[in-house]
Protein backbone atom coordinates (compact mmCIF):
# COMPACT_ATOMS: atom_id res chain seq x y z
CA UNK A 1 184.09 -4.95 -39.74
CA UNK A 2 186.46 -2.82 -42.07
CA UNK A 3 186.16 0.76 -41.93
CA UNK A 4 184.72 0.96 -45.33
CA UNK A 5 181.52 -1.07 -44.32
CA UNK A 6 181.56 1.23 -41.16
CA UNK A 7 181.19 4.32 -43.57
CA UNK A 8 178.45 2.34 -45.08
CA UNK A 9 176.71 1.38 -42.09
CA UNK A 10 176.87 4.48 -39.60
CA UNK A 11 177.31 7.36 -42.39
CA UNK A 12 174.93 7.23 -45.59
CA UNK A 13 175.38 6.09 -49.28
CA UNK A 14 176.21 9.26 -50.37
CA UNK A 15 179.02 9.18 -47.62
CA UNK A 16 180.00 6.21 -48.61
CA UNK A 17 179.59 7.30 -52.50
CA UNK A 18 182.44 9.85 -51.93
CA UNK A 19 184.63 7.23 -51.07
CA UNK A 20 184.60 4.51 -53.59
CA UNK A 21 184.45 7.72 -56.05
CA UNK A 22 188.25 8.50 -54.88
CA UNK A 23 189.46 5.37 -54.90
CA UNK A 24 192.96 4.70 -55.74
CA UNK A 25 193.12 0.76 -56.10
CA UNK A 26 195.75 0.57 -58.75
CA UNK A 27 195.11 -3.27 -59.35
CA UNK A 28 191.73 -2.50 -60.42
CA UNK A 29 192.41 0.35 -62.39
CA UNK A 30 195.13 -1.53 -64.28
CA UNK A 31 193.26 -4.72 -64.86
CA UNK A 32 191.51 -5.30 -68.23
CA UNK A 33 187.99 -5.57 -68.51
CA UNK A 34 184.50 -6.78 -70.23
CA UNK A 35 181.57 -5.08 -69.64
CA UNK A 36 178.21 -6.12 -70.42
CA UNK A 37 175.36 -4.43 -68.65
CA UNK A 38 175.88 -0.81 -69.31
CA UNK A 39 172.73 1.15 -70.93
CA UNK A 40 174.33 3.62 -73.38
CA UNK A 41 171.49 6.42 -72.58
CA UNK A 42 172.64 5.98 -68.74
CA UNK A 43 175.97 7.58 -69.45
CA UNK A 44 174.18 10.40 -70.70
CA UNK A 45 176.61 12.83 -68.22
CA UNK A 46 175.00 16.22 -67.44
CA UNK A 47 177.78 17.81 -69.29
CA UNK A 48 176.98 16.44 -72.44
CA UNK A 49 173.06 16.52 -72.24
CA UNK A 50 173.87 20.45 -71.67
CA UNK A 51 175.79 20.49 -74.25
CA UNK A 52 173.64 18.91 -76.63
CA UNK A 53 170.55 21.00 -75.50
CA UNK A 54 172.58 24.05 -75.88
CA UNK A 55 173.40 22.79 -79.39
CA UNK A 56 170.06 22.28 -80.06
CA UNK A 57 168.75 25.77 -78.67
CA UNK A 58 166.36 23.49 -76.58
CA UNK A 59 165.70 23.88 -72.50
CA UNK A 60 165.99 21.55 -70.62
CA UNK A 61 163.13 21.83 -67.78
CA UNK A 62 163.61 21.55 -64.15
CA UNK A 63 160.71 19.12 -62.45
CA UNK A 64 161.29 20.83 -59.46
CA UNK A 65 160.93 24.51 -60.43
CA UNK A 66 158.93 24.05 -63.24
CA UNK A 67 160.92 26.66 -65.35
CA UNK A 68 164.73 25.81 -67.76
CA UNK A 69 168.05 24.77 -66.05
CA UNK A 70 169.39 28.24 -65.66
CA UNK A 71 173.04 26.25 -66.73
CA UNK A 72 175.04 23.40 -66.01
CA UNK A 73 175.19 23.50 -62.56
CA UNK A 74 171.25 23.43 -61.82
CA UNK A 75 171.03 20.59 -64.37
CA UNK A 76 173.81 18.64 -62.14
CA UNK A 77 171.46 19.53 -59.23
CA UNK A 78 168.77 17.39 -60.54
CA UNK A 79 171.06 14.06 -61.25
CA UNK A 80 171.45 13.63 -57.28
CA UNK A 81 168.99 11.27 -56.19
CA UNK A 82 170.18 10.11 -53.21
CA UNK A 83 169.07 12.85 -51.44
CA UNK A 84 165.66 11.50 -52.81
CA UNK A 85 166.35 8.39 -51.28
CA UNK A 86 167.64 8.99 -47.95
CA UNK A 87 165.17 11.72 -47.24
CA UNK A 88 161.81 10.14 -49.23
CA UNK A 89 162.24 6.78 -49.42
CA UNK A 90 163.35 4.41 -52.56
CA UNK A 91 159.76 4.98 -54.28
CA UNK A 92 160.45 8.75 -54.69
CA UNK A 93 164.12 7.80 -55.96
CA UNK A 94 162.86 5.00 -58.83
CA UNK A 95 160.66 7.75 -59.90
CA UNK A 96 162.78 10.37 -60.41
CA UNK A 97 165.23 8.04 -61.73
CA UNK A 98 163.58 6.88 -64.61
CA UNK A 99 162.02 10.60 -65.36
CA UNK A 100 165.43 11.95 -65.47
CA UNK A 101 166.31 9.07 -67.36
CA UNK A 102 163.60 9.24 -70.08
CA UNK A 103 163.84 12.92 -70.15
CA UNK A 104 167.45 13.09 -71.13
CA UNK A 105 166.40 10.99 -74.27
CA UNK A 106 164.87 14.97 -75.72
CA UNK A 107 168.38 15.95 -76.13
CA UNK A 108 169.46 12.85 -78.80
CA UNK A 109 168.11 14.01 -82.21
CA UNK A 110 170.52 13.57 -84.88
CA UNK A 111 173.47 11.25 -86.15
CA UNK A 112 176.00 13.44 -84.54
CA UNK A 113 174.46 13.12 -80.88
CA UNK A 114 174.03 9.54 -81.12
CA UNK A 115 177.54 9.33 -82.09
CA UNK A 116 178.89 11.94 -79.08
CA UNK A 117 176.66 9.70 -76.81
CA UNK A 118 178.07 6.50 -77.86
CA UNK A 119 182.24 8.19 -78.19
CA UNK A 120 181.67 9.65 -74.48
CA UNK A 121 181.82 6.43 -73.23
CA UNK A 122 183.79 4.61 -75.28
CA UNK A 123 186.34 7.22 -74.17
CA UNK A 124 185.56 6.34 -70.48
CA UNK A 125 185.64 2.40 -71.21
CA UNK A 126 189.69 3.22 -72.50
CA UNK A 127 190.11 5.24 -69.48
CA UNK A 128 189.06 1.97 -67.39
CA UNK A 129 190.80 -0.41 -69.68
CA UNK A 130 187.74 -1.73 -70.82
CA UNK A 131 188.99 -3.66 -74.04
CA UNK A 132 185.26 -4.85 -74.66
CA UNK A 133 181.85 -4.29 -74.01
CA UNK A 134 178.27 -4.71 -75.26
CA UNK A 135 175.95 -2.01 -74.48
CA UNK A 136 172.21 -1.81 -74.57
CA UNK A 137 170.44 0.88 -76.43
CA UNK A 138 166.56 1.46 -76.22
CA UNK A 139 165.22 2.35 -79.99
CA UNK A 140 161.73 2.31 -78.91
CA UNK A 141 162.45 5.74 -76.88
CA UNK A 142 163.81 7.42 -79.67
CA UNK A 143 161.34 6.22 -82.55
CA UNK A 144 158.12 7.01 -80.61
CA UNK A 145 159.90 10.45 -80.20
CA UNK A 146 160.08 10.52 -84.17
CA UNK A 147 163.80 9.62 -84.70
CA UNK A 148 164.22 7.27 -87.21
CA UNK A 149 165.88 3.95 -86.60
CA UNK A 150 169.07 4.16 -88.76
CA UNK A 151 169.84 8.09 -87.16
CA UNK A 152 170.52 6.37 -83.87
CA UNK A 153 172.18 3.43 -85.45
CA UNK A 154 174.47 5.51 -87.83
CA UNK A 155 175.22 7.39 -85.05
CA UNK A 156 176.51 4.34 -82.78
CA UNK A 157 178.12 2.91 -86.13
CA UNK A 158 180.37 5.61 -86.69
CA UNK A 159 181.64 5.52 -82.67
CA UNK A 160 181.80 1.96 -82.63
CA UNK A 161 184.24 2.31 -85.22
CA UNK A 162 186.19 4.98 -83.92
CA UNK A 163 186.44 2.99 -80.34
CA UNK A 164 188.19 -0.02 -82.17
CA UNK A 165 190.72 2.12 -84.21
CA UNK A 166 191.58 4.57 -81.74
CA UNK A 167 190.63 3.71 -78.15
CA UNK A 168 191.56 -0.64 -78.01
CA UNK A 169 187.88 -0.91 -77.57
CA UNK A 170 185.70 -3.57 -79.01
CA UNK A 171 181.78 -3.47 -78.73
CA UNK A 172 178.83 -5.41 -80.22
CA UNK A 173 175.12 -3.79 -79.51
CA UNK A 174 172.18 -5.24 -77.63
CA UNK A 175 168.95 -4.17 -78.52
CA UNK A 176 166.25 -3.76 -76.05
CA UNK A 177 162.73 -3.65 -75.98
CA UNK A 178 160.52 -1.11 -73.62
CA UNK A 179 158.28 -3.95 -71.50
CA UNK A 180 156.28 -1.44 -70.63
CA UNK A 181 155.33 -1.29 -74.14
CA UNK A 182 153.52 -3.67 -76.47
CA UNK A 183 154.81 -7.23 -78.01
CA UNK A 184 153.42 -5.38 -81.30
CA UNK A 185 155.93 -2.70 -81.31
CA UNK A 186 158.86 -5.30 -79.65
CA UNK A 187 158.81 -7.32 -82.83
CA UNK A 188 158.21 -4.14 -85.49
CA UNK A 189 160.99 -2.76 -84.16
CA UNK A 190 162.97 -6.29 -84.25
CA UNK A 191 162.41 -6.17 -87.91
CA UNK A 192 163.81 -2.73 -88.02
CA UNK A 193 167.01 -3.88 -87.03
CA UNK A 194 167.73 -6.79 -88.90
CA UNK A 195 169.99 -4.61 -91.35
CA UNK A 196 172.19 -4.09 -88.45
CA UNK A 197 172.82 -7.81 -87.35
CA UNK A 198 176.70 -6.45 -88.11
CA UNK A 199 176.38 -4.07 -85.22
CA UNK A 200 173.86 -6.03 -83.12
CA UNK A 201 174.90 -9.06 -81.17
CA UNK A 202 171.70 -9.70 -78.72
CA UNK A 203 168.07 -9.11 -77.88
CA UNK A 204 167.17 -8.00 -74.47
CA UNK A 205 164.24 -6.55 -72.73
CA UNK A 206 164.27 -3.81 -69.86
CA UNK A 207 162.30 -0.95 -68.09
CA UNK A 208 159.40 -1.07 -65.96
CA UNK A 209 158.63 -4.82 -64.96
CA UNK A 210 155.86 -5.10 -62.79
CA UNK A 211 153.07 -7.44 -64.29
CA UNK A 212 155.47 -7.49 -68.09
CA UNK A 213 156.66 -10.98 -67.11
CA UNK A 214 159.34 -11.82 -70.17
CA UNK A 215 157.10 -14.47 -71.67
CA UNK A 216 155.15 -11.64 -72.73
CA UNK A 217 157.93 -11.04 -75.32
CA UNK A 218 158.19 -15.05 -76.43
CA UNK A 219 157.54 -14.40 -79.96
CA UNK A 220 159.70 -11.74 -81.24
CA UNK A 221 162.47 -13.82 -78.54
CA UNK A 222 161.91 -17.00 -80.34
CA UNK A 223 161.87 -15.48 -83.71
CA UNK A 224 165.35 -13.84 -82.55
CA UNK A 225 166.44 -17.35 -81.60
CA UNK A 226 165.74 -18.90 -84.60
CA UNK A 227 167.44 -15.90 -86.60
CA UNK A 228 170.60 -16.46 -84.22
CA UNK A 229 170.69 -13.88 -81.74
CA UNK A 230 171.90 -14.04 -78.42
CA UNK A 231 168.89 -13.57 -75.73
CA UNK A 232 169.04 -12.04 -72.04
CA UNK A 233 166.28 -10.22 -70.28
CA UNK A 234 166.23 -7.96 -67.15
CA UNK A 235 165.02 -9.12 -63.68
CA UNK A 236 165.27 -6.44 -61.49
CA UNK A 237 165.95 -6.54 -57.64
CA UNK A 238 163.30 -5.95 -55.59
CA UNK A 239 160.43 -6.68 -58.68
CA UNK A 240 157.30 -8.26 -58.03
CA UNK A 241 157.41 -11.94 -58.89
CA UNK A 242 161.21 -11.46 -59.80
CA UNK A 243 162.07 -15.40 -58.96
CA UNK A 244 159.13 -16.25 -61.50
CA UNK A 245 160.21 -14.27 -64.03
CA UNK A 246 164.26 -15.78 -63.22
CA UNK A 247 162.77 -18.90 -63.86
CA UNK A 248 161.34 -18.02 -67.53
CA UNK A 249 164.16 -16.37 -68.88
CA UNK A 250 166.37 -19.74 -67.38
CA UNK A 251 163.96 -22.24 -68.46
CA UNK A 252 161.66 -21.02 -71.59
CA UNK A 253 162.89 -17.65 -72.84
CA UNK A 254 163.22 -17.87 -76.81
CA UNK A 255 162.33 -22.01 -76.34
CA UNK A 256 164.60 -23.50 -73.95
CA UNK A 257 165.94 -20.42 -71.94
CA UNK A 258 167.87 -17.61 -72.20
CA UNK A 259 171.76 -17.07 -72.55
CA UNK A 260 172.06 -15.29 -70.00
CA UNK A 261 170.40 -13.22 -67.10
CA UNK A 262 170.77 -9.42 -66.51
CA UNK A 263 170.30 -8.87 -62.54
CA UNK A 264 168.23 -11.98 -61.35
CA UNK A 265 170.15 -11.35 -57.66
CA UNK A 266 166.97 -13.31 -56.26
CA UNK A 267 168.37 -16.66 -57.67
CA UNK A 268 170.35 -16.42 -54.71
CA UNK A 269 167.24 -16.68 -52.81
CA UNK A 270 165.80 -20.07 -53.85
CA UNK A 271 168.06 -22.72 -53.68
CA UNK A 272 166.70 -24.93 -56.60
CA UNK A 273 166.66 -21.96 -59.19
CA UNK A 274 170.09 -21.30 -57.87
CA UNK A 275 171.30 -24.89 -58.80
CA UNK A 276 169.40 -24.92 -61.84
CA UNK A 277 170.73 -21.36 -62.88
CA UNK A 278 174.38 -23.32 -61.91
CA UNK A 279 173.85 -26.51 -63.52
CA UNK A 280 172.98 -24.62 -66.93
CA UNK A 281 176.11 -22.83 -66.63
CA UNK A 282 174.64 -19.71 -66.84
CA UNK A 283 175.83 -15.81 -66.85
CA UNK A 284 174.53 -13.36 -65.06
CA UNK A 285 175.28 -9.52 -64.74
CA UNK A 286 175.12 -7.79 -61.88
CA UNK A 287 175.22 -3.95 -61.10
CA UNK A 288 175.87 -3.97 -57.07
CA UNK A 289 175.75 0.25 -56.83
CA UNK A 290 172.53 0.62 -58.07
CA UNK A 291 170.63 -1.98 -55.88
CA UNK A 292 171.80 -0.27 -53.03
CA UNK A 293 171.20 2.98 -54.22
CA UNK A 294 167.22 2.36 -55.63
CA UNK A 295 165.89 -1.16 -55.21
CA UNK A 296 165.30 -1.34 -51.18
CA UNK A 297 166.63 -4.27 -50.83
CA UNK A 298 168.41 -5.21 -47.87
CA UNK A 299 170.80 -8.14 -48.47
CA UNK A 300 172.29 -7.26 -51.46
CA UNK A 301 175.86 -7.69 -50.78
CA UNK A 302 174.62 -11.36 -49.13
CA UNK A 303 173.32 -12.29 -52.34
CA UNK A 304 176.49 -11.49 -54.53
CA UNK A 305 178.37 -13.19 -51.89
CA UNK A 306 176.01 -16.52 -52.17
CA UNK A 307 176.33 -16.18 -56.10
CA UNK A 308 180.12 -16.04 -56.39
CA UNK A 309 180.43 -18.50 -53.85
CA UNK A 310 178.06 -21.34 -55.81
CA UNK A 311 180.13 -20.75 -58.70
CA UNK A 312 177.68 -18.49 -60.27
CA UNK A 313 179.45 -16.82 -63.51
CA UNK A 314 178.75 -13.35 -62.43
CA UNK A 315 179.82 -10.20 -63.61
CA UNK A 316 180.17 -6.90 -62.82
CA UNK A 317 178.25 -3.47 -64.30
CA UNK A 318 177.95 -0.14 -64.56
CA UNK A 319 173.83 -0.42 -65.56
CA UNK A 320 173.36 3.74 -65.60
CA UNK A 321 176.11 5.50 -64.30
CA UNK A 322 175.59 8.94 -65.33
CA UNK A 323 172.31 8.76 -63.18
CA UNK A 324 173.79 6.56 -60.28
CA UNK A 325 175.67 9.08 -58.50
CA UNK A 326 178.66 8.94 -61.31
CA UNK A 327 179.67 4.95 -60.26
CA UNK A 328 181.63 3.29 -62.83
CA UNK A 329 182.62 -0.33 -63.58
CA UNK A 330 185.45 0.41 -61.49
CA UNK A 331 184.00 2.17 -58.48
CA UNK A 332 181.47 -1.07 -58.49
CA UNK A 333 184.65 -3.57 -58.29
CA UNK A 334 186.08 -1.61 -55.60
CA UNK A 335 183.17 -1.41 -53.40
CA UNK A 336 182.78 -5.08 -53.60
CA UNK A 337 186.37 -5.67 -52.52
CA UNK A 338 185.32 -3.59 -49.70
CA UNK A 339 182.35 -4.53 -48.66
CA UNK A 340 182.04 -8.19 -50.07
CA UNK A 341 185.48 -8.80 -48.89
CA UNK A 342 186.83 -9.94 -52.64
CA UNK A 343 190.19 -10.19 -53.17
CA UNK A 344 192.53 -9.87 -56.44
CA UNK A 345 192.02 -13.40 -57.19
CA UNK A 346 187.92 -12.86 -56.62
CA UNK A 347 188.23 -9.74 -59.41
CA UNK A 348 190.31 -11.77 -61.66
CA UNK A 349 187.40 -14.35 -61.58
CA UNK A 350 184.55 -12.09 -62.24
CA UNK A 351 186.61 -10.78 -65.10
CA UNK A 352 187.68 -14.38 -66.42
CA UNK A 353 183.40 -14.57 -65.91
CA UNK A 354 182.78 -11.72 -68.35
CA UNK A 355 185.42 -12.76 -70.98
CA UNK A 356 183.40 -16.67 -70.71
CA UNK A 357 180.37 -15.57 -71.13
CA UNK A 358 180.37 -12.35 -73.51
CA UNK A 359 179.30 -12.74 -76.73
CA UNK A 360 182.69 -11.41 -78.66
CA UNK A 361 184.12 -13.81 -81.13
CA UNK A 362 186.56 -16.29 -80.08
CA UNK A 363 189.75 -14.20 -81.72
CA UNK A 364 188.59 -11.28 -79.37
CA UNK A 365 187.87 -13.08 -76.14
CA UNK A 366 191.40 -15.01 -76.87
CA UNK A 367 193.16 -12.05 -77.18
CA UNK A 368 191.86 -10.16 -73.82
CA UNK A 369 192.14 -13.66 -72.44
CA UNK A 370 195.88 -13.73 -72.57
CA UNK A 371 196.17 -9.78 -71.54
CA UNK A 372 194.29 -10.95 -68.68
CA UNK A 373 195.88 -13.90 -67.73
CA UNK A 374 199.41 -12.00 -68.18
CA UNK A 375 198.57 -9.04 -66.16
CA UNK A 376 197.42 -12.11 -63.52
CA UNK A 377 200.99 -13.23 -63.36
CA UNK A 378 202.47 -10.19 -62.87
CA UNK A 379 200.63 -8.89 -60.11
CA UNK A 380 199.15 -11.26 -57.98
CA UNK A 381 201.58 -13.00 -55.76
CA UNK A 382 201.68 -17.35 -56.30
């Protein structure tokens, strides 16, 4: 057992946290990248929801104390869960997770913080020679708070923009819909968006899952089908009747099955789905950090292990780093060479995975292709 798993083992996450976070692997860091599960309201940092809220002249209220973050500090305070998790379990972690979460959706009013949301991480993507990457945003939590659609979308325009001119990053949007809300409001807010099939790439569906099986969703999925979208859905680790709800999105999602699968780590749990989910060729992203950190699941590192191995085209995320203890797409990559064992030529594979099965056009997947396959041949030995 390498030292690393040790830490992992006989310290704690957040032991184990402070490692991966000061992690020099210069291979990864050099290495270009896709990344397609990232939730663009998860990299809401504390420092910018501050200053936002200060921008604003609005407080931002401690759960805790029941009174305003005094400043920046106390607000940091409240974006450690795993003290939450060690000390009360994963329940009391989920919980605070997606109230912290939801809450720092108060602080996004206008074009301008939509566009400093979006800019923040295209800036971090270029730091981690990210060259492309296809976010989700959640429009239903900013319309029910009375933001109009096109604020947050001319916000995100004028970033995505930016990104591609001046950081050598690409993006294309996903849209997701609230399951925890109605089918009505899924496919009002579908129509919403059609004036932004430019920006918007794919339909997916997150947030609370338990008893929202995706089939719920068919219609406004099948309409986005027909229309031309690309389709995923959430499964999350550790759901109820996650391996039922794996086999929808494979099978009938939008008619004949999604395009891919965000999560679904309990494919690697039933050997037909798993050769089903192989034999359709199908993607699948996978945030390793977080299932460790929230979802009380035990053999998570097993199960990417068992997907990779199949042949599984999985891929690595970042899902919502700002609230996951500040891991990033690259701190994720290094943990599994640690702890999974995966070596340069098992990174260059998940990465050669995410260039497959993104949905950029073929010019841009050709181009980070050949970056990809050059930096290859420079740097891992024949």
């Amino acid at each position: 057992m390498s030292s690393t798993k040790q830490i992992l083992s006989n310290v704690t996450l957040r032991g184990y946290q402070r490692v991966i976070r000061n992690h020099d692997d210069d291979f990864i860091k050099k290495m270009p990248k896709v990344e397609m599960h990232v939730h663009i309201e998860g990299t809401l940092t504390p420092e910018l929801r501050w200053s936002l809220a200060q921008r604003h002249g609005e407080p931002i209220p401690n759960p805790k104390t029941r009174k305003p973050c005094a400043n920046l500090s106390e607000l940091k305070g409240l974006y450690e869960l795993l003290h939450d998790v060690e000390e009360g379990g994963v329940e009391g972690g989920m919980l605070r997770f997606f109230d912290l979460y939801y809450g720092g959706f108060e602080v996004l009013r206008d074009e301008k913080d939509f566009y400093s949301l979006a800019i923040n991480y295209f800036q971090r993507a270029a730091e981690m020679n990210i060259r492309y990457c296809e976010p989700f945003f959640d429009p239903q939590g900013h319309t029910r708070r009375g933001v109009p659609f096109e604020t947050v979308m001319n916000g995100f325009r004028r970033a995505q923009v930016e990104a591609a001119e001046k950081l050598n990053v690409q993006s294309q949007w996903i849209m997701c819909f609230l399951r925890d809300m109605s089918p009505e409001s899924a496919m009002s807010h579908y129509i919403d968006a059609l004036p932004y099939r430019d920006m918007i790439i794919g339909i997916g569906l997150d947030s609370l899952e338990t008893d929202r099986p995706p089939l719920l969703f068919e219609d406004v999925f099948s309409r986005a089908r027909a229309d031309g979208f690309k389709i995923t859905c959430h499964c999350d680790v550790g759901a109820k009747d996650s391996l039922r709800h794996i086999a929808q999105v494979v099978d009938e999602l939008g008619g004949t099955g999604a395009d891919r699968i965000d999560h679904g780590l309990h494919a690697a749990d039933d050997p037909s789905l798993l050769a089903k989910v192989k034999r359709k060729d199908f993607g699948m992203t996978v945030c390793p950090w977080g299932y460790l950190c929230y979802s009380g699941e035990r053999k998570i590192l097993e199960r990417i292990r068992i997907l990779h191995a199949a042949g599984i085209k999985i891929t690595i995320g970042s899902d919502d780093p700002a609230y996951m203890e500040d891991i990033w797409l690259n701190h994720s990559l290094y943990m599994l060479r640690n702890l999974c064992d995966f070596t340069d030529d098992d990174l260059l594979t998940l990465q050669r995975n995410a260039v497959d099965i993104c949905w950029a056009s073929a010019s841009v997947k050709s181009k980070i292709g050949a970056e990809l396959e050059a930096f290859a041949k420079q740097n891992v030995e024949a």
